[in-house]
C-alpha atoms as a PDB file:
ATOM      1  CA  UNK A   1       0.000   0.000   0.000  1.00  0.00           C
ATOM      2  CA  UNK A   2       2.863   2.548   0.639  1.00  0.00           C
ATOM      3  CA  UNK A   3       4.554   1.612  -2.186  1.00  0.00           C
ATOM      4  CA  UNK A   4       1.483   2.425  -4.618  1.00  0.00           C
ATOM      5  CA  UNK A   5       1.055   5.605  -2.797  1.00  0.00           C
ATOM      6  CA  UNK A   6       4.836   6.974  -3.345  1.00  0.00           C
ATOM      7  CA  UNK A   7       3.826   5.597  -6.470  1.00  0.00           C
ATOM      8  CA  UNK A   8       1.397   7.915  -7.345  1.00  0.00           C
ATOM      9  CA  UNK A   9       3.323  11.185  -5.587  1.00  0.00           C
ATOM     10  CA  UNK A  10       5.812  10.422  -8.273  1.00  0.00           C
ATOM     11  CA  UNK A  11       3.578  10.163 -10.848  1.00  0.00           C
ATOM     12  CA  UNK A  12       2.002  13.519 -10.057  1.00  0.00           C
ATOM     13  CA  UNK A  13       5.192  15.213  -9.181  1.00  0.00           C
ATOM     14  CA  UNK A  14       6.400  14.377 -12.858  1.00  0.00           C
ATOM     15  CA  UNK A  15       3.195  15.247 -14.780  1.00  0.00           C
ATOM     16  CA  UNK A  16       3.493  18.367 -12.840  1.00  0.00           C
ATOM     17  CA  UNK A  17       7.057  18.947 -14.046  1.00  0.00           C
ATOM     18  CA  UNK A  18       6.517  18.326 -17.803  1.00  0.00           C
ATOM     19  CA  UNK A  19       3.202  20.507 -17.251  1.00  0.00           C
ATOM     20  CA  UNK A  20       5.073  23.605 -16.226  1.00  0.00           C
ATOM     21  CA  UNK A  21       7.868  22.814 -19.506  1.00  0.00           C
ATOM     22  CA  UNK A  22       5.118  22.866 -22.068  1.00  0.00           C
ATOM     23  CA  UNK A  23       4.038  26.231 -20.504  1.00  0.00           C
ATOM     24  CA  UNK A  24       8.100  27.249 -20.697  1.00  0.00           C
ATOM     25  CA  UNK A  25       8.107  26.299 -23.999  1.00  0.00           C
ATOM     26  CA  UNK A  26       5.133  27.757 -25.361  1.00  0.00           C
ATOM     27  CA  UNK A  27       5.717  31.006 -23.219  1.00  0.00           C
ATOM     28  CA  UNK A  28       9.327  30.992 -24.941  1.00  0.00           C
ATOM     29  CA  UNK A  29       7.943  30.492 -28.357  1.00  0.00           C
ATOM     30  CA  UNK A  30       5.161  33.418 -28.249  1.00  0.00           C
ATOM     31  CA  UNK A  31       2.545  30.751 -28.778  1.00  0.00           C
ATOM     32  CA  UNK A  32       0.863  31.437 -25.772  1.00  0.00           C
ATOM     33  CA  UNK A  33       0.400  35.084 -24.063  1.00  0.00           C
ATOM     34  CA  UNK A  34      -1.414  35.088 -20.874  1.00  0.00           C
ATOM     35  CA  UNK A  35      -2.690  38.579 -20.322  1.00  0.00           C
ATOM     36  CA  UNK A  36      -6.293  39.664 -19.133  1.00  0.00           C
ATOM     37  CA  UNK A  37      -5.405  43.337 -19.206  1.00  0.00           C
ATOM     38  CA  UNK A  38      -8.398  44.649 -21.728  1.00  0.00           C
ATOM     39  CA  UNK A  39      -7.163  45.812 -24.942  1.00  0.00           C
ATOM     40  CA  UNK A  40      -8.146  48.056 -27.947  1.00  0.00           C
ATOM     41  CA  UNK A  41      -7.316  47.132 -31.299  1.00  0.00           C
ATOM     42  CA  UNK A  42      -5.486  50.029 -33.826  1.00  0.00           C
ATOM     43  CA  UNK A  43      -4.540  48.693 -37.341  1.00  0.00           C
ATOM     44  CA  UNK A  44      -1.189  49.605 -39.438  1.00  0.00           C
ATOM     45  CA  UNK A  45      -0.411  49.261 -43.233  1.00  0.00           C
ATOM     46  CA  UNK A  46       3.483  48.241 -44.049  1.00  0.00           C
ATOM     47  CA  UNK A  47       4.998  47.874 -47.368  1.00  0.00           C
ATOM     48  CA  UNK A  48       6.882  44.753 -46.194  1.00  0.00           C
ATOM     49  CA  UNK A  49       6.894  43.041 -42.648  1.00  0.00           C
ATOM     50  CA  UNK A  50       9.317  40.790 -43.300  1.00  0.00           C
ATOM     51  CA  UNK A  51       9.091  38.002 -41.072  1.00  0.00           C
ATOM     52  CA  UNK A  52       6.902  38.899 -38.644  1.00  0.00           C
ATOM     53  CA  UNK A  53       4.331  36.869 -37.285  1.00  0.00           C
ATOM     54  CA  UNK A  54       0.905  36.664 -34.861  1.00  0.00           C
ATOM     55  CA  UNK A  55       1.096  37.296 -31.154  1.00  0.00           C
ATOM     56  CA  UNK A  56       4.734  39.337 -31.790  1.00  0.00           C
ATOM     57  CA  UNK A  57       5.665  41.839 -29.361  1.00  0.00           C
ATOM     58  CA  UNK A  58       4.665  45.729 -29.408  1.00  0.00           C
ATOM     59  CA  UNK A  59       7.563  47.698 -27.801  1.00  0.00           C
ATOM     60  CA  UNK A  60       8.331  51.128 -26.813  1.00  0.00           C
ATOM     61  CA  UNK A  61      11.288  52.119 -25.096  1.00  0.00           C
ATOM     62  CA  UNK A  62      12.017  47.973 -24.417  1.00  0.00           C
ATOM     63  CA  UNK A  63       8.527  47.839 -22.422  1.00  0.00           C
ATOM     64  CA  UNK A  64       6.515  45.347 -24.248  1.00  0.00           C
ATOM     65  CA  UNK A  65       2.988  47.511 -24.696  1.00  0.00           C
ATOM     66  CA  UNK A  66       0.810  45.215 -26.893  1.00  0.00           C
ATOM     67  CA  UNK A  67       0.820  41.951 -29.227  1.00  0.00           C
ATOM     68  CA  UNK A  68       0.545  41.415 -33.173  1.00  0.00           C
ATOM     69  CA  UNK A  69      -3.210  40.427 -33.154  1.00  0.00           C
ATOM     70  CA  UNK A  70      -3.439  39.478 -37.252  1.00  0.00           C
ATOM     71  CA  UNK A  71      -1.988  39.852 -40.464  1.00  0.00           C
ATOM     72  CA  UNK A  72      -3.421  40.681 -43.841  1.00  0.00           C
ATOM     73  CA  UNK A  73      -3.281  42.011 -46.968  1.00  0.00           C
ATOM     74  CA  UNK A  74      -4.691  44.851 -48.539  1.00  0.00           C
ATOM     75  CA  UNK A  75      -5.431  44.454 -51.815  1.00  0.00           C
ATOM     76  CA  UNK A  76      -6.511  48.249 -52.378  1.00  0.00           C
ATOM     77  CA  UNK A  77      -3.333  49.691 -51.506  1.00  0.00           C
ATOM     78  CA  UNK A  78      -1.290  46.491 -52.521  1.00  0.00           C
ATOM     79  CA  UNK A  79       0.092  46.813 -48.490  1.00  0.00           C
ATOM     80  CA  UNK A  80       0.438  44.225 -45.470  1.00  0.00           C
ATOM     81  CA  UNK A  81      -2.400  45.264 -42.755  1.00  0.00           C
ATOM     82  CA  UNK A  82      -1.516  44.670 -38.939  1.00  0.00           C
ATOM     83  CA  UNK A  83      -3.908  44.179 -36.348  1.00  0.00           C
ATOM     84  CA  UNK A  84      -2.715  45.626 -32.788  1.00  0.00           C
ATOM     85  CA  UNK A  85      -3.538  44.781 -29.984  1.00  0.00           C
ATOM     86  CA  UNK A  86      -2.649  47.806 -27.575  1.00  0.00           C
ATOM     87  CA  UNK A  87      -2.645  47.283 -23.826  1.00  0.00           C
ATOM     88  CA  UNK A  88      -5.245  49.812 -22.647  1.00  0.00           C
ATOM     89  CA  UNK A  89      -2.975  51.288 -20.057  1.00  0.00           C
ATOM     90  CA  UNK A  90      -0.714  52.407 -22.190  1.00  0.00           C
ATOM     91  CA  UNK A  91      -1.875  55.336 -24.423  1.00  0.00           C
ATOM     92  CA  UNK A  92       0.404  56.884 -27.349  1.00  0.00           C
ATOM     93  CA  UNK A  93      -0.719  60.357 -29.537  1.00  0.00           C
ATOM     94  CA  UNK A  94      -2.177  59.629 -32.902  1.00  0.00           C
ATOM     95  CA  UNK A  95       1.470  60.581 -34.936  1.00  0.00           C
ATOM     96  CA  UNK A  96       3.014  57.738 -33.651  1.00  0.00           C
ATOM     97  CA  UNK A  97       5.182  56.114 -35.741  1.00  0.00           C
ATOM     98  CA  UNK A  98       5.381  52.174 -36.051  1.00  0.00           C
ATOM     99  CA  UNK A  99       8.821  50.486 -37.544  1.00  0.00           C
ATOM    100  CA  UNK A 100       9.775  46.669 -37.841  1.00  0.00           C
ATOM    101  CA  UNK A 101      12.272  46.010 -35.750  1.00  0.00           C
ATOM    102  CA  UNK A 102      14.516  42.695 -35.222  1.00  0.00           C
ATOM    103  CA  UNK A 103      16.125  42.160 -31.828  1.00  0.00           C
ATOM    104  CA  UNK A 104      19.794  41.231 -32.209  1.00  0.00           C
ATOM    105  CA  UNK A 105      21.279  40.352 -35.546  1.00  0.00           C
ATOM    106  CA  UNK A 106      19.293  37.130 -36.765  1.00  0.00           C
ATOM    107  CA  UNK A 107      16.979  37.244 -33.758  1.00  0.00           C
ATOM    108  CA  UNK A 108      12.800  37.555 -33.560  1.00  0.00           C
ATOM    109  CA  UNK A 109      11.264  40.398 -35.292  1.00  0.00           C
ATOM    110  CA  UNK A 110       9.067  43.125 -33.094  1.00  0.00           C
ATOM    111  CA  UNK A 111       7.347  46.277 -33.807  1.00  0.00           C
ATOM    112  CA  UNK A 112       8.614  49.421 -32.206  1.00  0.00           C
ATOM    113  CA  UNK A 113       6.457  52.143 -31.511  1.00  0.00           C
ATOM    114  CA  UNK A 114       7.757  55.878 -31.197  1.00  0.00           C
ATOM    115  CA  UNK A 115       5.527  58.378 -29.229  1.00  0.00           C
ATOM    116  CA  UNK A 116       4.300  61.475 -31.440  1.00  0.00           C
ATOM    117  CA  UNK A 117       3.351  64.975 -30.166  1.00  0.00           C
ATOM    118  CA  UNK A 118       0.053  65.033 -30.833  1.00  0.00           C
ATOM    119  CA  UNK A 119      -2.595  66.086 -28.608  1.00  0.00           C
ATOM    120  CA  UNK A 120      -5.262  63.257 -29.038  1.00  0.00           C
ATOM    121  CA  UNK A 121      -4.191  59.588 -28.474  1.00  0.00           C
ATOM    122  CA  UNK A 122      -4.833  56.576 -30.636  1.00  0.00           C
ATOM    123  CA  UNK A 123      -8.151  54.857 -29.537  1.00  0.00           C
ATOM    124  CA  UNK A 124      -9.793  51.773 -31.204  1.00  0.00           C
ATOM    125  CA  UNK A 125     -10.201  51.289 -34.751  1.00  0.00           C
ATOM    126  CA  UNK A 126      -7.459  53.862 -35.730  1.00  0.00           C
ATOM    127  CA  UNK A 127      -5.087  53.487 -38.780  1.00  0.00           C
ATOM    128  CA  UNK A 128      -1.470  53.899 -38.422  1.00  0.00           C
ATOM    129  CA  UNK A 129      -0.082  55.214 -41.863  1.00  0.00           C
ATOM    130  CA  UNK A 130       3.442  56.219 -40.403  1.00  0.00           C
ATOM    131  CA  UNK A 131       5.277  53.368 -40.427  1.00  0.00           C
ATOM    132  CA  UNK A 132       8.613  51.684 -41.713  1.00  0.00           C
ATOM    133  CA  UNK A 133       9.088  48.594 -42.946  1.00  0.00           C
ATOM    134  CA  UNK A 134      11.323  45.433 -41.724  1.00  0.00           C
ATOM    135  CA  UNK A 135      14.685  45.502 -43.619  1.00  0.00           C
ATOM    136  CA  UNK A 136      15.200  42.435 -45.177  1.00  0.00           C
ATOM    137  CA  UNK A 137      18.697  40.821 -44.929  1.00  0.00           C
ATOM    138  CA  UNK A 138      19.116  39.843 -48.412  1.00  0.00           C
ATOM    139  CA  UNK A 139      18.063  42.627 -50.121  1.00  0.00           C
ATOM    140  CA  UNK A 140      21.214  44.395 -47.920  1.00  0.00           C
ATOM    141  CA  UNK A 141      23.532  42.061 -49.071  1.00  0.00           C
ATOM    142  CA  UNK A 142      22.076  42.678 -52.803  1.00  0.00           C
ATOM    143  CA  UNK A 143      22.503  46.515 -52.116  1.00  0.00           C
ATOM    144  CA  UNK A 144      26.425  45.789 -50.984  1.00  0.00           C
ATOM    145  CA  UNK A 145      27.430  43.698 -53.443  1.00  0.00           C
ATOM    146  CA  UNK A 146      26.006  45.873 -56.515  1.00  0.00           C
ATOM    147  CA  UNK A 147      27.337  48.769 -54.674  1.00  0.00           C
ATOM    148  CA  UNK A 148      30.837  47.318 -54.429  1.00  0.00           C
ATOM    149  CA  UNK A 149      30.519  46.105 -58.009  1.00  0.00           C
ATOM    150  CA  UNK A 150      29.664  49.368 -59.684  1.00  0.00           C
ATOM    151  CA  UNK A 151      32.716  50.934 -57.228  1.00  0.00           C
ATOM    152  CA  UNK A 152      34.931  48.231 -58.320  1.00  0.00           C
ATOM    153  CA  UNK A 153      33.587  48.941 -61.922  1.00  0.00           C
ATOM    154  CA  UNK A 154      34.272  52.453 -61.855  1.00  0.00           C
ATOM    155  CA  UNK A 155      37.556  52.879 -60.266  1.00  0.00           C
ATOM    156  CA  UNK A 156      39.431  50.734 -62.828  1.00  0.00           C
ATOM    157  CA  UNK A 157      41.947  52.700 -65.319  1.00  0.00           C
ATOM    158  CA  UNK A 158      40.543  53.646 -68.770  1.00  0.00           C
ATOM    159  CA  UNK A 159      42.487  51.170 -71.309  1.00  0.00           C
ATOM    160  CA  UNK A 160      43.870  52.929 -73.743  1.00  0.00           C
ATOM    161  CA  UNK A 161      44.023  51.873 -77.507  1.00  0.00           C
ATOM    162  CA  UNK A 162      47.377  51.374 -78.647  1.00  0.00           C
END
């Protein structure tokens, strides 16, 4: 009888442990977001967003202020279309601007959110139009290559016909 009952403290002690990695691991992964702070949605349009995904982080000044609710695509203005989920707490003017940003070199991307001047502040159902988009990797590598080709190119000696 003992034996079945250490048994079963075992047992539970273990499902309890690979319980609270699955939460680590989802947490980790931004596949699961516990928050029941109330929210109001704002929407941005983005020429490219790269690689970013649902449930991303919304930063400003490193203080994470809202999550990546969905992603379309407008096919009026040919343009991505973020949903944003804002934390209501946090309130920014309506000329914020919204950039893509990546967090370290090859690391997840985010999108950073710089505080306007403006007297009124974004509420629900607003459009963001100033934004930037997420630079893309390759196309800088592109850029520095045919940049250093055409330098290359141009810095060679005229031949002369002789």
């Amino acid at each position: 009888m003992e034996r079945s009952k250490n048994d079963l403290w075992v047992g539970l002690f273990v499902l309890l442990g690979l319980a609270a990695l699955l939460f680590l691991a989802l947490q980790t992964a931004n596949l699961l977001s516990l928050s029941w702070q109330p929210t109001y949605r704002i929407t941005a349009l983005f020429d490219n967003i790269g690689g970013l995904k649902p449930k991303a982080a919304i930063r400003s000044a490193g203080v994470v202020v809202g999550r990546v609710a969905s992603i379309s695509f407008d096919d009026q203005r040919f343009q991505a279309s973020i949903g944003l989920d804002m934390d209501a707490r946090f309130h920014f003017p309506k000329d914020s601007s919204l950039k893509i940003l990546t967090s370290g070199l090859l690391g997840e991307q985010y999108i950073g959110i710089e505080p306007g001047a403006a007297e009124t502040n974004l509420a629900a159902g607003d459009k963001v139009t100033q934004t930037q988009s997420a630079v893309v990797l390759e196309n800088l590598i592109g850029q520095f290559l045919y940049n250093s080709a055409a330098g290359s190119a141009s810095n060679k000696p005229a031949s002369t016909g002789k």
